[in-house]
C-alpha atoms as a PDB file:
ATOM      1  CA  UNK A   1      93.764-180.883 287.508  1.00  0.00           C
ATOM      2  CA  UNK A   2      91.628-183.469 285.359  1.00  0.00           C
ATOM      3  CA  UNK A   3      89.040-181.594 284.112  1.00  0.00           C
ATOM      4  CA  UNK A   4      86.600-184.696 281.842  1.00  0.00           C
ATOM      5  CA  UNK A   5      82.889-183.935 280.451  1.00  0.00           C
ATOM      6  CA  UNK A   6      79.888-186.330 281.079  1.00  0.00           C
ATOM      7  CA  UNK A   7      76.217-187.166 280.796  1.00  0.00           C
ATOM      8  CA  UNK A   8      74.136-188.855 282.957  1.00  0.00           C
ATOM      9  CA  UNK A   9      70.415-188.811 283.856  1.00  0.00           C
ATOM     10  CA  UNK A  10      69.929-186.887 280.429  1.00  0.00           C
ATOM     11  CA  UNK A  11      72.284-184.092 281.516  1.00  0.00           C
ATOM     12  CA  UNK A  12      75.930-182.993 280.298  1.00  0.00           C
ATOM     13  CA  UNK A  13      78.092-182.338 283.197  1.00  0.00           C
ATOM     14  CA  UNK A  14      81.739-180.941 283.390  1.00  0.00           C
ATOM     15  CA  UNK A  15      83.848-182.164 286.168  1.00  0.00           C
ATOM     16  CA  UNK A  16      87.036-183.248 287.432  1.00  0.00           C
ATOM     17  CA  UNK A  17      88.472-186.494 288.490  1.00  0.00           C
ATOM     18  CA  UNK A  18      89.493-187.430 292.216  1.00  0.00           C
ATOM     19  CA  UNK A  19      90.784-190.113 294.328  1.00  0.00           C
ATOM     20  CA  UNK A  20      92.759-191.870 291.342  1.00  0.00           C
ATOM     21  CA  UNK A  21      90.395-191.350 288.701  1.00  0.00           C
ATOM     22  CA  UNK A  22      87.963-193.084 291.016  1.00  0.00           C
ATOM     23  CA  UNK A  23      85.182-190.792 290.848  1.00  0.00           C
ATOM     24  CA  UNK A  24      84.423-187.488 289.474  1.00  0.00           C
ATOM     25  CA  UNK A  25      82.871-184.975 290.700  1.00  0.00           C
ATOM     26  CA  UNK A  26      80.585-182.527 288.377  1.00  0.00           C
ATOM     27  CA  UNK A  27      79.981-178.682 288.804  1.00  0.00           C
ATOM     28  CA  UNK A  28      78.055-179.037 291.863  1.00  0.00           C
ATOM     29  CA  UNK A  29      80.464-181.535 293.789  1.00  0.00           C
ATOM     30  CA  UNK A  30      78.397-184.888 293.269  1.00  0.00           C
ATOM     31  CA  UNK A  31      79.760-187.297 293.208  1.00  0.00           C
ATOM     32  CA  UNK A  32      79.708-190.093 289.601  1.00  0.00           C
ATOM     33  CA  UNK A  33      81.421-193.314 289.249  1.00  0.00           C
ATOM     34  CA  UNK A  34      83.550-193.196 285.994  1.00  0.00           C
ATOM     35  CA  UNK A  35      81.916-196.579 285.071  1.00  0.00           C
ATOM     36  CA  UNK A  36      78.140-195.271 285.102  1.00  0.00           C
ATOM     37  CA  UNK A  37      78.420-192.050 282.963  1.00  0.00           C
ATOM     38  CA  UNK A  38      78.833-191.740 279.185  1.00  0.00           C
ATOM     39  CA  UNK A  39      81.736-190.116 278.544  1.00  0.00           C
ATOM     40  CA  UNK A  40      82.246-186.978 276.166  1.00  0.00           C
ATOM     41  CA  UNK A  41      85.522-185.718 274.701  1.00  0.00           C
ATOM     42  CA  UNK A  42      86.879-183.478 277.839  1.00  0.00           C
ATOM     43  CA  UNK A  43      86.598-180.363 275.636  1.00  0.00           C
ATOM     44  CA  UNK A  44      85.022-179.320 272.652  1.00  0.00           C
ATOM     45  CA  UNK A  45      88.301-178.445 270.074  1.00  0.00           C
ATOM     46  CA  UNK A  46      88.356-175.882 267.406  1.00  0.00           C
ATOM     47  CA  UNK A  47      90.820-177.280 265.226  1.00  0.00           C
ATOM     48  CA  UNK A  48      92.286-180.754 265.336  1.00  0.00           C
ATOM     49  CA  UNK A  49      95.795-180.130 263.752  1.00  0.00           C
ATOM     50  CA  UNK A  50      97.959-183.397 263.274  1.00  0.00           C
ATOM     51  CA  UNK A  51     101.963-183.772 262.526  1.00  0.00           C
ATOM     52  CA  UNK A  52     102.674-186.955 260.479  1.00  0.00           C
ATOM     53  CA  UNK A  53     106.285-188.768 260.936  1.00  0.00           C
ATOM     54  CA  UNK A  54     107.418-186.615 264.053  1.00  0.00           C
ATOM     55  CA  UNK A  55     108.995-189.990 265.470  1.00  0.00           C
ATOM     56  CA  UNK A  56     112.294-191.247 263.783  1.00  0.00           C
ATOM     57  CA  UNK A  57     111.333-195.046 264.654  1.00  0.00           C
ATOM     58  CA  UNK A  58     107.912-194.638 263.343  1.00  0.00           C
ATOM     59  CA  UNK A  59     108.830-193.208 259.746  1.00  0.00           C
ATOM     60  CA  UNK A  60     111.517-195.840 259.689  1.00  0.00           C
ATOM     61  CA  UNK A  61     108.757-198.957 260.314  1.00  0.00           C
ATOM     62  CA  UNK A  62     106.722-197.125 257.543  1.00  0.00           C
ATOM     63  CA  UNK A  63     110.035-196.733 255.076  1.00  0.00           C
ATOM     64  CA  UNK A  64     109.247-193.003 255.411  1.00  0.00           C
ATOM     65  CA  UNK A  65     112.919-191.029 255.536  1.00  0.00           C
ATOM     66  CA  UNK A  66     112.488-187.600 257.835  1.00  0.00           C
ATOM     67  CA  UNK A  67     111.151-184.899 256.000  1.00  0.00           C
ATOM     68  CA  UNK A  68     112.826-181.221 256.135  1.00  0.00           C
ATOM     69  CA  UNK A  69     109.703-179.549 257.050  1.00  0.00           C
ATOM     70  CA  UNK A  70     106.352-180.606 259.408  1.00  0.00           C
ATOM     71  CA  UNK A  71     103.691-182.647 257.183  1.00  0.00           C
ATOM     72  CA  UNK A  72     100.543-181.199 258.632  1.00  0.00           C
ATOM     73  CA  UNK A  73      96.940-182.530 258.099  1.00  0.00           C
ATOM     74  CA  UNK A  74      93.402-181.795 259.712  1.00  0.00           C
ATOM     75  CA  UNK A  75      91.652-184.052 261.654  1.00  0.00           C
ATOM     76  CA  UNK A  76      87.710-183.722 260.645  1.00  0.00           C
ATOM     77  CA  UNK A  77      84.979-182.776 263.991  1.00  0.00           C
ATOM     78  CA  UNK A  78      83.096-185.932 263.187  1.00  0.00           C
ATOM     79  CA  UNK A  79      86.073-187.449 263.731  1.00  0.00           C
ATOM     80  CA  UNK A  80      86.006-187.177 267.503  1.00  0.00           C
ATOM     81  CA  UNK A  81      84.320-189.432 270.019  1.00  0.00           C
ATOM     82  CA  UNK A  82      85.181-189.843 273.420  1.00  0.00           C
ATOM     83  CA  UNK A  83      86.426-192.164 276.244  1.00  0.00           C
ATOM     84  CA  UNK A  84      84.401-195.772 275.628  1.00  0.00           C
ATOM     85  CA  UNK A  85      83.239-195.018 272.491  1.00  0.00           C
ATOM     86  CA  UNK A  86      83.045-197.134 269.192  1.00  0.00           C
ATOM     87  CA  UNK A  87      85.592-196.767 266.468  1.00  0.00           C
ATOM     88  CA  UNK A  88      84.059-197.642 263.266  1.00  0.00           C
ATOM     89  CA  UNK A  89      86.247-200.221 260.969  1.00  0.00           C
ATOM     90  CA  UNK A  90      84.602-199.738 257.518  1.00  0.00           C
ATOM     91  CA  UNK A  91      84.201-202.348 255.172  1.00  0.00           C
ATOM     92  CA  UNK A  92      86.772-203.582 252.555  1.00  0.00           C
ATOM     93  CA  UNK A  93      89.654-202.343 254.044  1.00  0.00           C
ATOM     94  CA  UNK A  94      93.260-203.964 254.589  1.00  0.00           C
ATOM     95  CA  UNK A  95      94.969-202.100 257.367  1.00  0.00           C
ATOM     96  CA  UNK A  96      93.474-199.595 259.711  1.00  0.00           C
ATOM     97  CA  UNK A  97      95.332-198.964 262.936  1.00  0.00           C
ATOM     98  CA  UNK A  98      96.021-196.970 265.982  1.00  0.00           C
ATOM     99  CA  UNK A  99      98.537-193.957 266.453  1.00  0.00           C
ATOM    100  CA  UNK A 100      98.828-192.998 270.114  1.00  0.00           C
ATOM    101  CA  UNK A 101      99.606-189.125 270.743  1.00  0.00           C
ATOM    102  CA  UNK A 102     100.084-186.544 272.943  1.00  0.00           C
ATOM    103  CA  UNK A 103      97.272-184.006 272.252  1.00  0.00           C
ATOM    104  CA  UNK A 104      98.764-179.881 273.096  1.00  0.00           C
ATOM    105  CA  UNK A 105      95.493-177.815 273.865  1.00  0.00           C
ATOM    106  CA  UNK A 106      95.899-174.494 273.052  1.00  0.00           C
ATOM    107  CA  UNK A 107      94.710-171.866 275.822  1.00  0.00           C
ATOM    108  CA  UNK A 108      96.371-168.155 274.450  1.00  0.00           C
ATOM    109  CA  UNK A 109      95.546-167.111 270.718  1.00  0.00           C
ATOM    110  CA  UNK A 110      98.145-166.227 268.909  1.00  0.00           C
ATOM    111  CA  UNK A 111      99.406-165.745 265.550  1.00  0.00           C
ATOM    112  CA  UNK A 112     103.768-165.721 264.785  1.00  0.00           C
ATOM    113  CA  UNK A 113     103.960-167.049 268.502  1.00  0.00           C
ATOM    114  CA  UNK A 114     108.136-166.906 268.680  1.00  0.00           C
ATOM    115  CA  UNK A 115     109.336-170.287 270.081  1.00  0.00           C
ATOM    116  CA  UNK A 116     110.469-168.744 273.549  1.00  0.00           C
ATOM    117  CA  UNK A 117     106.668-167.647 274.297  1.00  0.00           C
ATOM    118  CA  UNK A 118     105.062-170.995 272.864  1.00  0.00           C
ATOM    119  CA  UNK A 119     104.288-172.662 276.274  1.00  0.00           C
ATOM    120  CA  UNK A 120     102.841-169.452 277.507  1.00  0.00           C
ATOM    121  CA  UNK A 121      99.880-170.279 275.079  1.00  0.00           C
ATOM    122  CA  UNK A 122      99.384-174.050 276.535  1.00  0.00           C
ATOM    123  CA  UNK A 123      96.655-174.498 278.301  1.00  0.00           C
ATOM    124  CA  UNK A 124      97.024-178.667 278.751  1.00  0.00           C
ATOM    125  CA  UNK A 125      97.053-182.075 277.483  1.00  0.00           C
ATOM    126  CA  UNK A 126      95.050-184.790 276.355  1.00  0.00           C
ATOM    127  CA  UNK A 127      95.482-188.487 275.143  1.00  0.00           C
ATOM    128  CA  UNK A 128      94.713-188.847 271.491  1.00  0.00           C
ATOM    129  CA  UNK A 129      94.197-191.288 269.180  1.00  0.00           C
ATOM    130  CA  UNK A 130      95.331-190.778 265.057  1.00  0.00           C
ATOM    131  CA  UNK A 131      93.284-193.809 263.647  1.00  0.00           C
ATOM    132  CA  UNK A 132      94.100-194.446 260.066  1.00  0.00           C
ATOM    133  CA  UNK A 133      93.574-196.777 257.254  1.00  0.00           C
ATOM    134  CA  UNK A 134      96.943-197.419 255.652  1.00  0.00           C
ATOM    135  CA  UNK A 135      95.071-198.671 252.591  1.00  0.00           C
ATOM    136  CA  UNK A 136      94.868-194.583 252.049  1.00  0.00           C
ATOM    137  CA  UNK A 137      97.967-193.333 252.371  1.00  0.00           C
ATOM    138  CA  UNK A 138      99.995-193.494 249.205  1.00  0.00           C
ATOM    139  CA  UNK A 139     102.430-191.463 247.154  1.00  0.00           C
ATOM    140  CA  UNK A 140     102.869-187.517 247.639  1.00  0.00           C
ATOM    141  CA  UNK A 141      99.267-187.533 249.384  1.00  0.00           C
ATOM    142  CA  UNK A 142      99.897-188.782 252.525  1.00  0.00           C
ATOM    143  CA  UNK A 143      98.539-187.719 254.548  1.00  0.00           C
ATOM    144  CA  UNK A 144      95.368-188.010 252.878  1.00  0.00           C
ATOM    145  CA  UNK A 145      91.913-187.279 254.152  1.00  0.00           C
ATOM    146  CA  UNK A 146      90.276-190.462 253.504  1.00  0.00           C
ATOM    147  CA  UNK A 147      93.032-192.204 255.486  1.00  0.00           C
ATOM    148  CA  UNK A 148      92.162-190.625 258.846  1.00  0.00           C
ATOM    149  CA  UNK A 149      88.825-188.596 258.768  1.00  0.00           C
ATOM    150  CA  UNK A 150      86.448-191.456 258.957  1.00  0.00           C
ATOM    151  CA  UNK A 151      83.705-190.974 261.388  1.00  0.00           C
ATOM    152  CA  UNK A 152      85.163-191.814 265.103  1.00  0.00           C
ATOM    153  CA  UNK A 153      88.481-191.752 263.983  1.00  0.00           C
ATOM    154  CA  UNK A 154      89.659-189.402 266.996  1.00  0.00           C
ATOM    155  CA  UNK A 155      89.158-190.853 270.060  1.00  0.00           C
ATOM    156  CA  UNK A 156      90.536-187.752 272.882  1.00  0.00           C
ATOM    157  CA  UNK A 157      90.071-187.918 276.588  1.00  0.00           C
ATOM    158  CA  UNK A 158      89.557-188.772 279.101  1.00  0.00           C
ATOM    159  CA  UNK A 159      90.661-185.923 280.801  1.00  0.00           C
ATOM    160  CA  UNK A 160      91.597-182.449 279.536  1.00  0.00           C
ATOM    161  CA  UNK A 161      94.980-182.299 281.947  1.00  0.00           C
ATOM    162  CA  UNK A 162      95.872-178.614 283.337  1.00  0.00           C
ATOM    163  CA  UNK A 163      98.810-177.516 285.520  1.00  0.00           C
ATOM    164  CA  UNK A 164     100.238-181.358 286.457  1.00  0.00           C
ATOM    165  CA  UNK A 165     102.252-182.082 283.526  1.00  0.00           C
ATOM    166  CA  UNK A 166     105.783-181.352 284.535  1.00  0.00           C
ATOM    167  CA  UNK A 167     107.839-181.944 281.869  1.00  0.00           C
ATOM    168  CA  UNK A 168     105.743-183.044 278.662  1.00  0.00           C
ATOM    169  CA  UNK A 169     108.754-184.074 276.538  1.00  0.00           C
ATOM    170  CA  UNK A 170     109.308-186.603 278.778  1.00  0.00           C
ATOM    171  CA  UNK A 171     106.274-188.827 278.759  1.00  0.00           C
ATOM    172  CA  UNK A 172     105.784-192.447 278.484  1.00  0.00           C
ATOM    173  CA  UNK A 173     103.142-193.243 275.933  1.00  0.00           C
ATOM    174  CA  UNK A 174     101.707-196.852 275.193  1.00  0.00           C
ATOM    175  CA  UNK A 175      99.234-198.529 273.584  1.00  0.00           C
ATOM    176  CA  UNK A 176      97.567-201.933 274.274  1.00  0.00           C
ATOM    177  CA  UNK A 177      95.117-204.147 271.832  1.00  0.00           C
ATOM    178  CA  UNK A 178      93.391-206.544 273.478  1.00  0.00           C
ATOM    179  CA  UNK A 179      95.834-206.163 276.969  1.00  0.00           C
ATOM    180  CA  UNK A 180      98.701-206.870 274.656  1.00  0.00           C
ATOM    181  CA  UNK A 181     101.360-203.946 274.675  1.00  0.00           C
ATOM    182  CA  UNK A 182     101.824-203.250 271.015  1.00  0.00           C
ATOM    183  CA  UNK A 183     103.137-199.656 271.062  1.00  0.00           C
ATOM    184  CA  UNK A 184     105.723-197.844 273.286  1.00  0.00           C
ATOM    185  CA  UNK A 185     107.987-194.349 273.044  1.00  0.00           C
ATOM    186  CA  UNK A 186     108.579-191.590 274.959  1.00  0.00           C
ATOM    187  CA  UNK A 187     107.879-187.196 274.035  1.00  0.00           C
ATOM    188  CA  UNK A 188     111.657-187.157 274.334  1.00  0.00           C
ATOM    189  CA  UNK A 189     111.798-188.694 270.515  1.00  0.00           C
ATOM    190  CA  UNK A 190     109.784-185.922 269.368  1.00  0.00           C
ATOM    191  CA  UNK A 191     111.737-184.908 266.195  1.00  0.00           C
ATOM    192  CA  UNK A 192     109.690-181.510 266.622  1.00  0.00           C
ATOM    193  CA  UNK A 193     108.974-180.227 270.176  1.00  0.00           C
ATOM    194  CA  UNK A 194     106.406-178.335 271.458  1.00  0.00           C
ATOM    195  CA  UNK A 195     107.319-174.930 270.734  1.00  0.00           C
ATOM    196  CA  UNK A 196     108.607-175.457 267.834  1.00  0.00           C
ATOM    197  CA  UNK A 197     105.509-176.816 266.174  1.00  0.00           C
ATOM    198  CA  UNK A 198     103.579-174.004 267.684  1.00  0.00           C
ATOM    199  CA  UNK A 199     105.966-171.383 266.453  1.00  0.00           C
ATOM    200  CA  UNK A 200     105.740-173.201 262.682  1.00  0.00           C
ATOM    201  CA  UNK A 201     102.186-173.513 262.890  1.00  0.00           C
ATOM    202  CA  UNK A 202     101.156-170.361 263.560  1.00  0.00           C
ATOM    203  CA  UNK A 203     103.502-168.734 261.131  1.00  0.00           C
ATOM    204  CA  UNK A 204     100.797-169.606 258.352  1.00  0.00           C
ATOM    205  CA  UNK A 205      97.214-169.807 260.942  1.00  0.00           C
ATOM    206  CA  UNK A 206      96.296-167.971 264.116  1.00  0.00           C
ATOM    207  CA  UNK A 207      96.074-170.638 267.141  1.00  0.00           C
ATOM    208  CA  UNK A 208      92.403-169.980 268.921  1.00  0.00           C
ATOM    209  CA  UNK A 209      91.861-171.566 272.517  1.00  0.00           C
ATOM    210  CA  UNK A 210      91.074-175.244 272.450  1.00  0.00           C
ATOM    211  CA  UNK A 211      92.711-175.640 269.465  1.00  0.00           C
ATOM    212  CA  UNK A 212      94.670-179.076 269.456  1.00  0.00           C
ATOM    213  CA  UNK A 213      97.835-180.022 268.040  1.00  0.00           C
ATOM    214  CA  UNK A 214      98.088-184.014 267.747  1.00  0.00           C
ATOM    215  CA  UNK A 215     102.121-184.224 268.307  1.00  0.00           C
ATOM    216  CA  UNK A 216     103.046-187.524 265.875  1.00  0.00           C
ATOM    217  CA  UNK A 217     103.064-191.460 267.141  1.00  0.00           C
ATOM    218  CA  UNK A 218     105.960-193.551 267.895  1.00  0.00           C
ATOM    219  CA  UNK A 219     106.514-197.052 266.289  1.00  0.00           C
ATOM    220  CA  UNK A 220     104.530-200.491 266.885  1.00  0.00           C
ATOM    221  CA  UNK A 221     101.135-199.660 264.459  1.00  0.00           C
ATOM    222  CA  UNK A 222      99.629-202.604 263.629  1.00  0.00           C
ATOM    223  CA  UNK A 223      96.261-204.121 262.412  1.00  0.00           C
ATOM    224  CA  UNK A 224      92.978-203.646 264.256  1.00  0.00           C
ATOM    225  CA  UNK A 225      90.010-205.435 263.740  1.00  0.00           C
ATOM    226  CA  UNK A 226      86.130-205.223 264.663  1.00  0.00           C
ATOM    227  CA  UNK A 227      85.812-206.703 268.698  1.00  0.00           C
ATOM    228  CA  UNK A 228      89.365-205.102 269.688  1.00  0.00           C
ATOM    229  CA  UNK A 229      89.950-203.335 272.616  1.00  0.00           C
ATOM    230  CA  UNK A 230      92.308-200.677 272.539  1.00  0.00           C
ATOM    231  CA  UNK A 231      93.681-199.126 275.523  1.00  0.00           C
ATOM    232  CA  UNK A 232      96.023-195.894 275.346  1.00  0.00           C
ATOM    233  CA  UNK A 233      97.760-194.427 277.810  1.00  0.00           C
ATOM    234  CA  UNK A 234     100.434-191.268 278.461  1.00  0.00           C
ATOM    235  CA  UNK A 235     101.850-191.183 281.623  1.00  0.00           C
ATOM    236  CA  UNK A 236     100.157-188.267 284.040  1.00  0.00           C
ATOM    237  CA  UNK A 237      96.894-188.359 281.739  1.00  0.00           C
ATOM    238  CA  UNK A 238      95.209-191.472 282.669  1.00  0.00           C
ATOM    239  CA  UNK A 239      93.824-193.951 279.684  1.00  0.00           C
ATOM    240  CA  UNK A 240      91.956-193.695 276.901  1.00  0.00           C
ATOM    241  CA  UNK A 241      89.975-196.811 276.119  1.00  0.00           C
ATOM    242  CA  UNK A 242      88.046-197.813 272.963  1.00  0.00           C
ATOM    243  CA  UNK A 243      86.650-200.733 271.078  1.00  0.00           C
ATOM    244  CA  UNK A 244      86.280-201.208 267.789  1.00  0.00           C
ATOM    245  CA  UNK A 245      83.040-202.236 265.854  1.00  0.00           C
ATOM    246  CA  UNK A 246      82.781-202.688 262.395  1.00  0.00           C
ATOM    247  CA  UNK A 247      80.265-200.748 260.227  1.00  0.00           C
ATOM    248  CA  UNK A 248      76.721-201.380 259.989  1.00  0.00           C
END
């Protein structure tokens, strides 16, 4: 099921989507058309864990070789804004750019979770986006906060995904820039998989419900500037869609 989060008419609704994404329908069955809400993220996370260089092809385009263990980093909360919303280029900046990701909600707590019990403590999935300024990310301290904590630098949604993902190490992910198909790769790549990046992570940190893991972005980054339109997709989880403006 797609469960999303909206407001409209001054009120915050959860819901689900139906017929295609087509509509949604909030807490009391109404009926909203996806074009004529505002959008929230489709959950409220705890922590936003991400997993740098967990595609091969990615570190490769970055001249990154693959590390022994899991470079981990935390995404700040004012980094997340939803479906349709702005991402914020600032000023005097070289290269910022998009990272399309499979997003793991967490939906068990658990601390030493062995690798044979991880899925047990999946409750879904979500489309992220990992937007980073390359200007940032040098030497040993990559990767750094600067680089991807900006305000609005984690787009998530639309929909919080439960119980229809089959296999998720096999899904196509993709992102667009202005309807131009810049980035493509498949959770098959993952040089880490699901479990075992739960299992590693919570050897150090308990995982709490709605805690996200961002799983690492396949190769095709490139530049984004203020007035492009970004769409990202994942196959089974619909598309996340944001443009970005530059700073005021």
């Amino acid at each position: 099921m797609r469960h999303c989060r909206f407001a409209t008419n001054g009120r915050i609704h959860r819901g689900i989507s139906v017929e295609n994404d087509e509509v949604l329908l909030d807490e009391a069955g109404r009926r909203h058309n996806p074009d004529e809400v505002m959008w929230l993220p489709p959950f409220e996370p705890n922590e936003m864990i991400g997993l740098a260089l967990n595609f091969s092809d990615h570190a490769s385009e970055l001249g990154f070789t693959e590390v022994e263990d899991p470079i981990l980093f935390l995404k700040s909360h004012s980094s997340l804004v939803a479906n349709k919303s702005d991402v914020i280029a600032p000023p005097n900046i070289d290269y910022m750019h998009y990272e399309v990701e499979l997003g793991v909600v967490i939906g068990k707590a658990g601390r030493n979770i062995k690798h044979a019990d991880a899925m047990d403590h999946v409750l879904g999935y979500t489309i992220a986006n990992d937007v980073t300024i390359r200007d940032y990310v040098v030497n040993m301290f990559r990767p750094p906060v600067k680089a991807k904590g900006h305000d609005t630098f984690t787009p998530m949604g639309p929909y919080l995904v439960i119980d229809e993902v089959e296999d998720p190490h096999n899904l196509n992910l993709r992102s667009y820039v202005n309807g131009e198909l810049r980035q493509e790769g498949n959770t098959s790549n993952l040089l880490r998989d699901i479990p075992t990046l739960i299992e590693y992570i919570s050897e150090f940190m308990t995982l709490n419900p709605y805690d996200v893991i961002l799983t690492g972005t396949p190769e095709g980054i490139s530049h984004i500037y203020p007035g492009d339109e970004l769409r990202l997709e994942i196959d089974g989880l619909g598309a996340l869609e944001n443009t970005v403006v530059a700073e005021e």
